[in-house]
Protein backbone atom coordinates (compact mmCIF):
# COMPACT_ATOMS: atom_id res chain seq x y z
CA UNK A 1 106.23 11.37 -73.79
CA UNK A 2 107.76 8.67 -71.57
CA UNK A 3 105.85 8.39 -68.54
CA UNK A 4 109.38 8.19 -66.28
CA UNK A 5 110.62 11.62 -68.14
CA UNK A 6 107.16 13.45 -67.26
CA UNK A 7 107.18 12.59 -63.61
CA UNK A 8 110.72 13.64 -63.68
CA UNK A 9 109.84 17.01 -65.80
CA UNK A 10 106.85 17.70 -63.09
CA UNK A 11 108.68 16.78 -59.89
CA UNK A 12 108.97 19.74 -57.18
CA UNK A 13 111.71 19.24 -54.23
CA UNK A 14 110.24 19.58 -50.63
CA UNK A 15 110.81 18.77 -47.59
CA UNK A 16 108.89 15.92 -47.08
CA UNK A 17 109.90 12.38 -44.93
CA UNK A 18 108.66 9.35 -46.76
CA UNK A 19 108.85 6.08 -45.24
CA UNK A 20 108.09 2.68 -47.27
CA UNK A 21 107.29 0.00 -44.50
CA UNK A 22 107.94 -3.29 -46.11
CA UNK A 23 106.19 -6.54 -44.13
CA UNK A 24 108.32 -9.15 -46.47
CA UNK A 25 105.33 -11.44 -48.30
CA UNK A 26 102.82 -10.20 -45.65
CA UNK A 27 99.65 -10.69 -48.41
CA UNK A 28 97.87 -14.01 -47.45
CA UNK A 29 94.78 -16.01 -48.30
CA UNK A 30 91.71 -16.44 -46.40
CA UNK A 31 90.85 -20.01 -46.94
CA UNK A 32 88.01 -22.07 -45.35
CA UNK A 33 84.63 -20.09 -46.11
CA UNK A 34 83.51 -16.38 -44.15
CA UNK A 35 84.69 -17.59 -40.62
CA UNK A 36 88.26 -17.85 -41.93
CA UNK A 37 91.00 -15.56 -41.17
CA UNK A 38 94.45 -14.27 -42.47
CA UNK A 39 97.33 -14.32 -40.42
CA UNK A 40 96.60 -10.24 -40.62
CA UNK A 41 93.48 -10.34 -39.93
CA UNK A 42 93.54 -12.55 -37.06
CA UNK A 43 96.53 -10.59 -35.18
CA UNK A 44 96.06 -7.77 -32.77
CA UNK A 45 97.44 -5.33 -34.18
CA UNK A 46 96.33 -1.69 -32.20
CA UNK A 47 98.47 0.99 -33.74
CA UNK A 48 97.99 -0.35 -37.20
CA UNK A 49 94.32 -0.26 -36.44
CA UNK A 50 94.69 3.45 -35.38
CA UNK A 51 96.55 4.42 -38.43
CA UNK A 52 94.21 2.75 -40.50
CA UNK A 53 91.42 5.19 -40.13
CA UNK A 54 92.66 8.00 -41.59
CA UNK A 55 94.36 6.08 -44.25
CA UNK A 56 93.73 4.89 -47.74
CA UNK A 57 93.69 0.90 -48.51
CA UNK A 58 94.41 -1.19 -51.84
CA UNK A 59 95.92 -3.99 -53.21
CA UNK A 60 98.94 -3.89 -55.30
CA UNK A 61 99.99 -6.25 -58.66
CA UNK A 62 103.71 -6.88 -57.98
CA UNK A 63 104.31 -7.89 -61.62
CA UNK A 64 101.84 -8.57 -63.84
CA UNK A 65 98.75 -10.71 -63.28
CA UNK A 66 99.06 -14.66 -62.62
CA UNK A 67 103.04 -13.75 -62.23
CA UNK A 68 104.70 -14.69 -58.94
CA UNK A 69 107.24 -12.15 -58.24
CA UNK A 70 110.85 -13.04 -56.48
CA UNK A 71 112.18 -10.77 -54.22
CA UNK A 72 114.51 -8.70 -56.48
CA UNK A 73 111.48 -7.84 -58.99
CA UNK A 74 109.03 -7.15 -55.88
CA UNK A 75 111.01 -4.54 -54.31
CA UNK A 76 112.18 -3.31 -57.53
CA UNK A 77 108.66 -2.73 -58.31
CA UNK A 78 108.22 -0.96 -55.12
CA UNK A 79 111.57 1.37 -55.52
CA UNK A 80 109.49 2.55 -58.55
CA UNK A 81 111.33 0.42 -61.18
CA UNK A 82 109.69 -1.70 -63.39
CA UNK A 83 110.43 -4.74 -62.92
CA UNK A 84 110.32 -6.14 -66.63
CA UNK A 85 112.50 -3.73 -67.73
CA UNK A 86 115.18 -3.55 -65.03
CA UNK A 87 115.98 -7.58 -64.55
CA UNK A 88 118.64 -8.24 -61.49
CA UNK A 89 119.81 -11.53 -60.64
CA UNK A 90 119.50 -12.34 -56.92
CA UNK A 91 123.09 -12.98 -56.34
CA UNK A 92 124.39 -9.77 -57.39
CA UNK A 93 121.42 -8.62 -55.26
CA UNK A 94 123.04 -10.74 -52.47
CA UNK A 95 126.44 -10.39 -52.86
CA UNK A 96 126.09 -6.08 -52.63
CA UNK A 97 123.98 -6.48 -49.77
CA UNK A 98 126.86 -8.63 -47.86
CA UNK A 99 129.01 -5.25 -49.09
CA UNK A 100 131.11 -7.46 -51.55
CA UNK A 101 132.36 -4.98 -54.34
CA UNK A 102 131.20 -6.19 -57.75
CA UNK A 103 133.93 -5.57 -60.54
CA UNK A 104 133.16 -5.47 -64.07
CA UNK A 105 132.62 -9.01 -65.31
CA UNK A 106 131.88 -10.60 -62.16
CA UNK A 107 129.60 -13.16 -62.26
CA UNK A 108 127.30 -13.48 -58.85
CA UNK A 109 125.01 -16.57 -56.90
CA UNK A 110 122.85 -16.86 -54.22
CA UNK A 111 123.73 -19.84 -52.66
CA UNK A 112 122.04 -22.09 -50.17
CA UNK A 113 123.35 -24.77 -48.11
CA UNK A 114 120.70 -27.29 -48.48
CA UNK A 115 120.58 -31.38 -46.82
CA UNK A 116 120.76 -33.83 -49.71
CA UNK A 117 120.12 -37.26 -49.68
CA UNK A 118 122.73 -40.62 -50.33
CA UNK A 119 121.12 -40.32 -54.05
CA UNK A 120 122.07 -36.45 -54.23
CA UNK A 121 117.98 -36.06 -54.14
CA UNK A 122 116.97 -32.46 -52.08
CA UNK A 123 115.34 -33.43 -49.10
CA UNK A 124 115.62 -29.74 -47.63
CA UNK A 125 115.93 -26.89 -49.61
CA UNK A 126 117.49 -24.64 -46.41
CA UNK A 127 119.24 -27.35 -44.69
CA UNK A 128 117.01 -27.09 -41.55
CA UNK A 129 117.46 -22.76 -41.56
CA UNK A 130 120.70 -23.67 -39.93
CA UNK A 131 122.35 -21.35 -37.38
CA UNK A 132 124.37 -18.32 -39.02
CA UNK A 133 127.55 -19.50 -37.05
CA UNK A 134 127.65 -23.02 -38.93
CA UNK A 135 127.25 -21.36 -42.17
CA UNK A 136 130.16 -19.68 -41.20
CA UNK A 137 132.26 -22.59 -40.86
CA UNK A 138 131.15 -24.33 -44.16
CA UNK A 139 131.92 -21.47 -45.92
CA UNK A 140 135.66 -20.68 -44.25
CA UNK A 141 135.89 -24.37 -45.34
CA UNK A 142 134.90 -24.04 -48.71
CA UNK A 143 136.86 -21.18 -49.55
CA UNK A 144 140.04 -22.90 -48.22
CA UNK A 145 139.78 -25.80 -50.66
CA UNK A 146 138.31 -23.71 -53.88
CA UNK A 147 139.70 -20.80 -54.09
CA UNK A 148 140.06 -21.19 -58.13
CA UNK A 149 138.97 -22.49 -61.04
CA UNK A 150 141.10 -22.48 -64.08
CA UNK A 151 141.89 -19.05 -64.53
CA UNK A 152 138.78 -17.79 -62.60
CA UNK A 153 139.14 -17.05 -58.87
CA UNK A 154 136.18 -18.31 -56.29
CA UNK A 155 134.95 -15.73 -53.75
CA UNK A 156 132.34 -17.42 -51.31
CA UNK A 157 130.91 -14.92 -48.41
CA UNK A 158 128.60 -15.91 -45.91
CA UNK A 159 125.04 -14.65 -45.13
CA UNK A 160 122.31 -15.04 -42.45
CA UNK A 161 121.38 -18.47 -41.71
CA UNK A 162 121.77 -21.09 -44.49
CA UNK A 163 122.18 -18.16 -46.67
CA UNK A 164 125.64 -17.29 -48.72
CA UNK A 165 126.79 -15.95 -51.95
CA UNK A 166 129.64 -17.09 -54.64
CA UNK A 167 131.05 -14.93 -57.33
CA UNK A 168 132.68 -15.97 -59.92
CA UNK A 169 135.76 -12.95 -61.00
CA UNK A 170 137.73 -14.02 -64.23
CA UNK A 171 137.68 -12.97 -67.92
CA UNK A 172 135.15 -13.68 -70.51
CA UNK A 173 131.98 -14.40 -67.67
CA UNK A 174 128.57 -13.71 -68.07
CA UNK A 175 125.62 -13.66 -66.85
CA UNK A 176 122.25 -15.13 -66.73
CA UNK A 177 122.23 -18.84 -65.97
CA UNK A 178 118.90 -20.68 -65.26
CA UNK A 179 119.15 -21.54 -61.48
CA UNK A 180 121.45 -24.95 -59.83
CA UNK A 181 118.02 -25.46 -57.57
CA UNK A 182 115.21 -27.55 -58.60
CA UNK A 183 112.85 -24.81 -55.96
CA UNK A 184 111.27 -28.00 -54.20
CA UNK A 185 112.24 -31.23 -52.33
CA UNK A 186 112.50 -34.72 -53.56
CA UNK A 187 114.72 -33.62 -57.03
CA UNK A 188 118.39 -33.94 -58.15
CA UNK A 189 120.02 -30.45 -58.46
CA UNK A 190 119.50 -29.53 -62.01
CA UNK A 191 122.83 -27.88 -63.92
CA UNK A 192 122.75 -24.59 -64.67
CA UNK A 193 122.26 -23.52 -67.79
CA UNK A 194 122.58 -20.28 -70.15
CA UNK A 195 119.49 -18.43 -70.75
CA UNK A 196 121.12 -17.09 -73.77
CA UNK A 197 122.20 -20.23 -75.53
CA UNK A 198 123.68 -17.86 -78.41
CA UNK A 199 126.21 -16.28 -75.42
CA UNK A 200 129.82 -17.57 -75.37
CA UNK A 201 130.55 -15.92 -72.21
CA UNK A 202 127.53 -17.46 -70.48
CA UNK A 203 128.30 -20.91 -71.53
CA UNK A 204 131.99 -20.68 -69.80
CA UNK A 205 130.10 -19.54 -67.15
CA UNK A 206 128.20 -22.27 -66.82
CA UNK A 207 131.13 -24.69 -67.12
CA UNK A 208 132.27 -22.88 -64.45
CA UNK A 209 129.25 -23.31 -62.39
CA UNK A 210 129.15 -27.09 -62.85
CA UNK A 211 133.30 -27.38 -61.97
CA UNK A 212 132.28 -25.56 -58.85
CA UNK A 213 129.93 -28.11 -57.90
CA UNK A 214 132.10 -30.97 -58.82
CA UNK A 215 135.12 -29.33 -56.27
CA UNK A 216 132.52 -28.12 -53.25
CA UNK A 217 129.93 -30.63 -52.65
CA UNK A 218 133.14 -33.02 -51.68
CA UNK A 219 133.79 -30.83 -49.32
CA UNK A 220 130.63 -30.50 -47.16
CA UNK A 221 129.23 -34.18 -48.18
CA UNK A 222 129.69 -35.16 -44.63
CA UNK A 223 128.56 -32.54 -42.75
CA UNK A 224 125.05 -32.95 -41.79
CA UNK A 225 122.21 -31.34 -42.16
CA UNK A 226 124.06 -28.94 -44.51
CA UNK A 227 125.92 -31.63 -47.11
CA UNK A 228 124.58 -30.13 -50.28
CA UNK A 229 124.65 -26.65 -52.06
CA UNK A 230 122.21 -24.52 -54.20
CA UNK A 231 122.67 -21.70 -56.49
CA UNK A 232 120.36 -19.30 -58.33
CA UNK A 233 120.14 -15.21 -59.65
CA UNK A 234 123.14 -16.32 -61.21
CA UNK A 235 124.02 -13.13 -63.04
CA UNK A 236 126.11 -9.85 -63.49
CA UNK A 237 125.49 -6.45 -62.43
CA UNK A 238 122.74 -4.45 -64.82
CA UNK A 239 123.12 -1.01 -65.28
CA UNK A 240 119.95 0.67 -62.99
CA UNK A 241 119.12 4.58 -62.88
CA UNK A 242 120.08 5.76 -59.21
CA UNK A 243 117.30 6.72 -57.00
CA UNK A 244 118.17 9.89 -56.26
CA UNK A 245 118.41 11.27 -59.63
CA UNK A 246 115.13 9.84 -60.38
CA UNK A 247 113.26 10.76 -57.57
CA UNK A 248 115.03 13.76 -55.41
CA UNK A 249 114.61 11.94 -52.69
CA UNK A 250 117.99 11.24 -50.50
CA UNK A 251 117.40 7.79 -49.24
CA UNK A 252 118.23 5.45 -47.00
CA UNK A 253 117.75 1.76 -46.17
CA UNK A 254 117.39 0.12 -42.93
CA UNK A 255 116.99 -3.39 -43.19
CA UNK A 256 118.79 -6.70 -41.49
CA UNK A 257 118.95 -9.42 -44.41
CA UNK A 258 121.57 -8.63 -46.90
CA UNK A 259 119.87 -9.15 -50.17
CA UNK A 260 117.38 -5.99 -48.87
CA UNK A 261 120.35 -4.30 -48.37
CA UNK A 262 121.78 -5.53 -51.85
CA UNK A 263 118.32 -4.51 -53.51
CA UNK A 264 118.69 -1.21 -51.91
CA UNK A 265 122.61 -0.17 -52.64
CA UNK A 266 121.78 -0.88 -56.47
CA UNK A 267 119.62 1.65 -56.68
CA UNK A 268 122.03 4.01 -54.21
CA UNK A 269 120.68 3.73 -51.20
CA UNK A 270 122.63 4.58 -48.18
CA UNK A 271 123.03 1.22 -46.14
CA UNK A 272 122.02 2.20 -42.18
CA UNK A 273 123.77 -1.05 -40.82
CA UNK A 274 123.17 -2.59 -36.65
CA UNK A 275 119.73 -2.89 -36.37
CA UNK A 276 118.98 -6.65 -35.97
CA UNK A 277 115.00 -5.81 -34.20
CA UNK A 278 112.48 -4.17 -35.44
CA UNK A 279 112.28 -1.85 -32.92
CA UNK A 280 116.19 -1.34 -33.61
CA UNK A 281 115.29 -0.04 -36.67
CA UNK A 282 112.51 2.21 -35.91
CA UNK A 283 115.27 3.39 -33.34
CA UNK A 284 117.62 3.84 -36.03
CA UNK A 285 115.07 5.94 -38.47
CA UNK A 286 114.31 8.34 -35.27
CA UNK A 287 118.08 8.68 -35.11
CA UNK A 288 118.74 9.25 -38.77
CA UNK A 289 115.49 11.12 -39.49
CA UNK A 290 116.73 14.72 -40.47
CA UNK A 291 119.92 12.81 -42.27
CA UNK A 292 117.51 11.63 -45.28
CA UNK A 293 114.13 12.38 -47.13
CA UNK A 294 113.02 8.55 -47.68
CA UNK A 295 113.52 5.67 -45.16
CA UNK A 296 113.41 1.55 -46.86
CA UNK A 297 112.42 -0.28 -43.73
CA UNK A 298 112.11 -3.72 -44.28
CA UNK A 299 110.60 -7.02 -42.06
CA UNK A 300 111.65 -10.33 -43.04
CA UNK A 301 109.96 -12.36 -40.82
CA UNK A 302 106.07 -12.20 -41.93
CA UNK A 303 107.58 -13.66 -45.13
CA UNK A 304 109.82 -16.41 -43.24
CA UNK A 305 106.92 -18.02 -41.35
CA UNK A 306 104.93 -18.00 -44.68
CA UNK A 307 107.13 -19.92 -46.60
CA UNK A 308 107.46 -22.63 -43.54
CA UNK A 309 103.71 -22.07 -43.82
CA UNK A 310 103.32 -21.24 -39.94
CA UNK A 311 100.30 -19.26 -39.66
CA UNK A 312 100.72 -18.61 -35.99
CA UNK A 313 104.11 -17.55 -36.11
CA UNK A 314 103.52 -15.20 -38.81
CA UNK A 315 100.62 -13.61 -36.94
CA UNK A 316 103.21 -13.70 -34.02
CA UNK A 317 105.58 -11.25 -36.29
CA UNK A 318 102.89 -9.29 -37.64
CA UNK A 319 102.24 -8.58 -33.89
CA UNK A 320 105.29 -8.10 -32.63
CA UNK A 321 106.30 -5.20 -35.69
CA UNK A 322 102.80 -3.30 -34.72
CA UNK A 323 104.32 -3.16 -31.10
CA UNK A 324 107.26 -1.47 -32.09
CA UNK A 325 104.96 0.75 -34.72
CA UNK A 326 104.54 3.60 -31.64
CA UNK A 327 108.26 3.93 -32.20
CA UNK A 328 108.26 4.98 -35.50
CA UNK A 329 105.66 7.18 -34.95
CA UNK A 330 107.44 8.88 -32.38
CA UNK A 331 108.03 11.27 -35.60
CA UNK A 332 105.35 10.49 -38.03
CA UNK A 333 106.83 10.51 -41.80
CA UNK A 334 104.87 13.24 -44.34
CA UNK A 335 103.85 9.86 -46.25
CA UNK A 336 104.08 6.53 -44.76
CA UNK A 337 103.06 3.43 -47.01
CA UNK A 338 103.08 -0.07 -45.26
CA UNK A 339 102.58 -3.00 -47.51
CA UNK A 340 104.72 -6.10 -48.72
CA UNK A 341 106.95 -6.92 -52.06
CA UNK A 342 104.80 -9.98 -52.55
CA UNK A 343 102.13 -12.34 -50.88
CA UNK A 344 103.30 -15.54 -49.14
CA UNK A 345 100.05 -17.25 -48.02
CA UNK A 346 101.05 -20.16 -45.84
CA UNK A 347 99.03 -22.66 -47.53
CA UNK A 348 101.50 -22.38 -50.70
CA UNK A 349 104.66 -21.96 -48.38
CA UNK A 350 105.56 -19.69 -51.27
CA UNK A 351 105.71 -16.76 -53.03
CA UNK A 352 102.07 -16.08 -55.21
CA UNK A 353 100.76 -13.87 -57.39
CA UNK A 354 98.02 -12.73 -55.37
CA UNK A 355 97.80 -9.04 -55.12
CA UNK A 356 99.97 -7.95 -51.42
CA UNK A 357 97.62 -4.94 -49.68
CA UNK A 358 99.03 -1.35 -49.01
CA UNK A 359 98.46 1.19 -46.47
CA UNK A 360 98.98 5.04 -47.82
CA UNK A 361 99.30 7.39 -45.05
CA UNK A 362 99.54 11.10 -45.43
CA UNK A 363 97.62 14.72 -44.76
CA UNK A 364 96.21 14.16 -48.63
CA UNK A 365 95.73 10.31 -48.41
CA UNK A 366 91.81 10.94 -47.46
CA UNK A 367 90.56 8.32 -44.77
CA UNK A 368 88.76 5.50 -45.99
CA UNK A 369 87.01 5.10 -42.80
CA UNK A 370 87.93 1.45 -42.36
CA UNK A 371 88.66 -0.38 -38.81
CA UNK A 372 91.44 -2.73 -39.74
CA UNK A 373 94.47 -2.87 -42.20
CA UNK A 374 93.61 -6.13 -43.62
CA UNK A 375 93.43 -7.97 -47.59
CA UNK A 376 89.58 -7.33 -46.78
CA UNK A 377 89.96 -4.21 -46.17
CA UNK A 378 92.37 -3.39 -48.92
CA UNK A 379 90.05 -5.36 -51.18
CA UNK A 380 87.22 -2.45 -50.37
CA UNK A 381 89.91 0.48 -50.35
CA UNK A 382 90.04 3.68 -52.19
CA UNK A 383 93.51 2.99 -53.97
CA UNK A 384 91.87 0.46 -55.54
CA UNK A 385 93.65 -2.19 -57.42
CA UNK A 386 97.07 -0.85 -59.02
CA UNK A 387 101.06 -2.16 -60.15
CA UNK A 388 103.36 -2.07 -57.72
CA UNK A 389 105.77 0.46 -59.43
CA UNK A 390 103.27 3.50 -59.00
CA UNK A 391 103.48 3.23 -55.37
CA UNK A 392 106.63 5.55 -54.99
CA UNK A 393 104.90 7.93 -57.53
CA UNK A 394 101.75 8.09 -55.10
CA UNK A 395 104.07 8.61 -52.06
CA UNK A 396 105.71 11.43 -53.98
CA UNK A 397 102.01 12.82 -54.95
CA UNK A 398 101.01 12.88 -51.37
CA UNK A 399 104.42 14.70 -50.34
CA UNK A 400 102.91 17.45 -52.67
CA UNK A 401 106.31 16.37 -55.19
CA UNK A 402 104.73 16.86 -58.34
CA UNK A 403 103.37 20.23 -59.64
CA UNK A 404 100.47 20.49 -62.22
CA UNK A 405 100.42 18.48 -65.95
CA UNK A 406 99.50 20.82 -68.54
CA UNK A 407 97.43 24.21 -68.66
């Protein structure tokens, strides 16, 4: 029997609140010898430390070992999904999140301004994390001067920051293309390219992709820092199983960056939009708590200081999210798991394969009787060492969701 169909065959409806805590790439490395520290482990971090010891601890394989995860996969992963089977481009990701209506065909990008120098060489991937304002502007400009290309139209929204998306609406458009960003300074930006060379409609797409750049960058290559454009998750919209059907769970999403929100609408979560704090949003679950069974809270900012490899700063936000923890709390979820999609040590200023720790939470989680939510603590946890797609099953198992297998 397929695993998915026997969950689905033993699963019991309850009451239960779950909440899945997401601390965005919050997995680092310890590096230096036994006096070394994580940016978790050296924060102060009191009410995690008080949930931790009547909670369970492991580590979590986004993917599949030695694979670094992007966002999209990592969260799918966590939704339940598995993320070699369901494969989502990050600009279809992006461009639901930013509540952009994806029609049939559509083709979508996730699109960074970036600074590029008099040679067109990247010199900064994120253009200095410009200001969301100034992304505003470039993109009002760019979507005066391309509106269309051939019998394609141009739709260009902005994000947060340096962040925006493009999709591509015409006939005969498809989806994937390798990504228009070389992922590191001091190279050209590559062309995008089919990853189905076989596929007609991807190749006009990618014609498409390279008359786009040859009618925008003109149009920013003046404006500094952000004189230079990136795409990537170039791709159309994959047909996904909707979480509520799969799980029983009615569920909602509170998160501030759009492609969380993006990630969590494809799946049919109920965007809860205003929070912009994370003690908005644990303001915002307390308000919404009876509306919905399972709360998506997500924290970018462990992840943003670990890819500008800031070890301070992303002890800072691990600090500042277990200060607004008591607020959540305020109305303690049945099962509350707090982990990451990923691992973003700060010495790779990346995303890594290494294993991102979990907290489990519940009346049935048992206590491992450890201090401190940490990777060493994880590392010495009862959960063990597991993929990341069983996590939702073992939050549904601890809301007593699943009745007995077999006589």
């Amino acid at each position: 029997m397929n695993l998915d169909a026997l969950y689905s065959e033993l699963t019991l409806e309850t009451k239960a609140k779950l909440v899945l805590l997401v601390m965005d790439g919050l997995g680092d490395l310890a590096i230096g010898g036994l006096n070394s520290w994580t940016p978790l482990e050296a924060a102060s971090t009191p009410a995690l430390d008080a949930l931790t010891k009547d909670s369970a601890q492991g580590r979590m394989i986004p993917v599949a070992p030695g694979i670094t995860p992007g966002s999209g996969p990592g969260h799918l992963a966590l939704f339940g999904y598995d993320p070699l089977e369901y494969q989502v481009g990050r600009g279809v990701i992006e461009a639901l999140g930013l509540g952009l209506e994806l029609k049939a065909g559509d083709v979508a990008a996730r699109a960074n301004f970036c600074t590029l120098d008099e040679k067109g060489i990247v010199t900064d991937r994120r253009a200095g994390r410009i200001e969301t304002e100034l992304c505003e502007e470039l993109c009002f400009l760019l979507s005066k001067r391309v509106k269309r290309l051939g019998d394609c139209e141009v739709i260009i929204k902005p994000g947060k920051g340096h962040r925006f998306v493009v999709v591509f609406r015409g006939k005969g458009l498809e989806g994937p293309l390798t990504d228009a960003d070389p992922h590191r300074e001091g190279l050209p930006i590559p062309n995008a390219k089919p990853v189905n060379s076989k596929s007609l409609r991807a190749k006009k797409t990618a014609k498409l992709v390279a008359e786009f750049y040859k009618a925008a960058l003109p149009v920013i290559a003046k404006k500094k820092p952000a004189n230079g454009l990136l795409l990537r998750g170039i791709a159309h919209q994959p047909a996904i199983p909707l979480f509520e059907e799969r799980y029983k769970l009615r569920a909602a999403c509170i998160a501030v960056y759009p492609m969380y929100k993006g990630l969590a609408q494809l799946v049919g979560m109920t965007k809860l939009e205003g929070a912009q704090t994370i003690a908005e949003q644990f303001e915002r679950y307390l308000a919404e708590h009876a509306n919905y069974d399972f709360f998506f809270i997500h924290y970018k900012y462990t992840d943003m200081h670990g890819e500008d490899g800031n070890f301070d700063a992303k002890r800072g936000a691990i600090e500042e999210l277990d200060g607004a923890l008591p607020i959540l709390l305020q109305k303690k979820p049945d099962v509350l798991a707090i982990t990451a999609d990923h691992s973003t040590p700060c010495i790779i200023k990346g995303h890594s394969w290494h294993p991102q720790p979990v907290l489990l939470h519940s009346a049935y989680s048992g206590s491992d009787k450890l201090e401190r939510f940490t990777e060493t603590g994880a590392n010495l946890g009862s959960l063990g060492l597991f993929e990341a797609k069983y996590l939702l099953r073992l939050m549904q198992a601890n809301a007593r969701m699943f009745d007995k297998f077999g006589a």
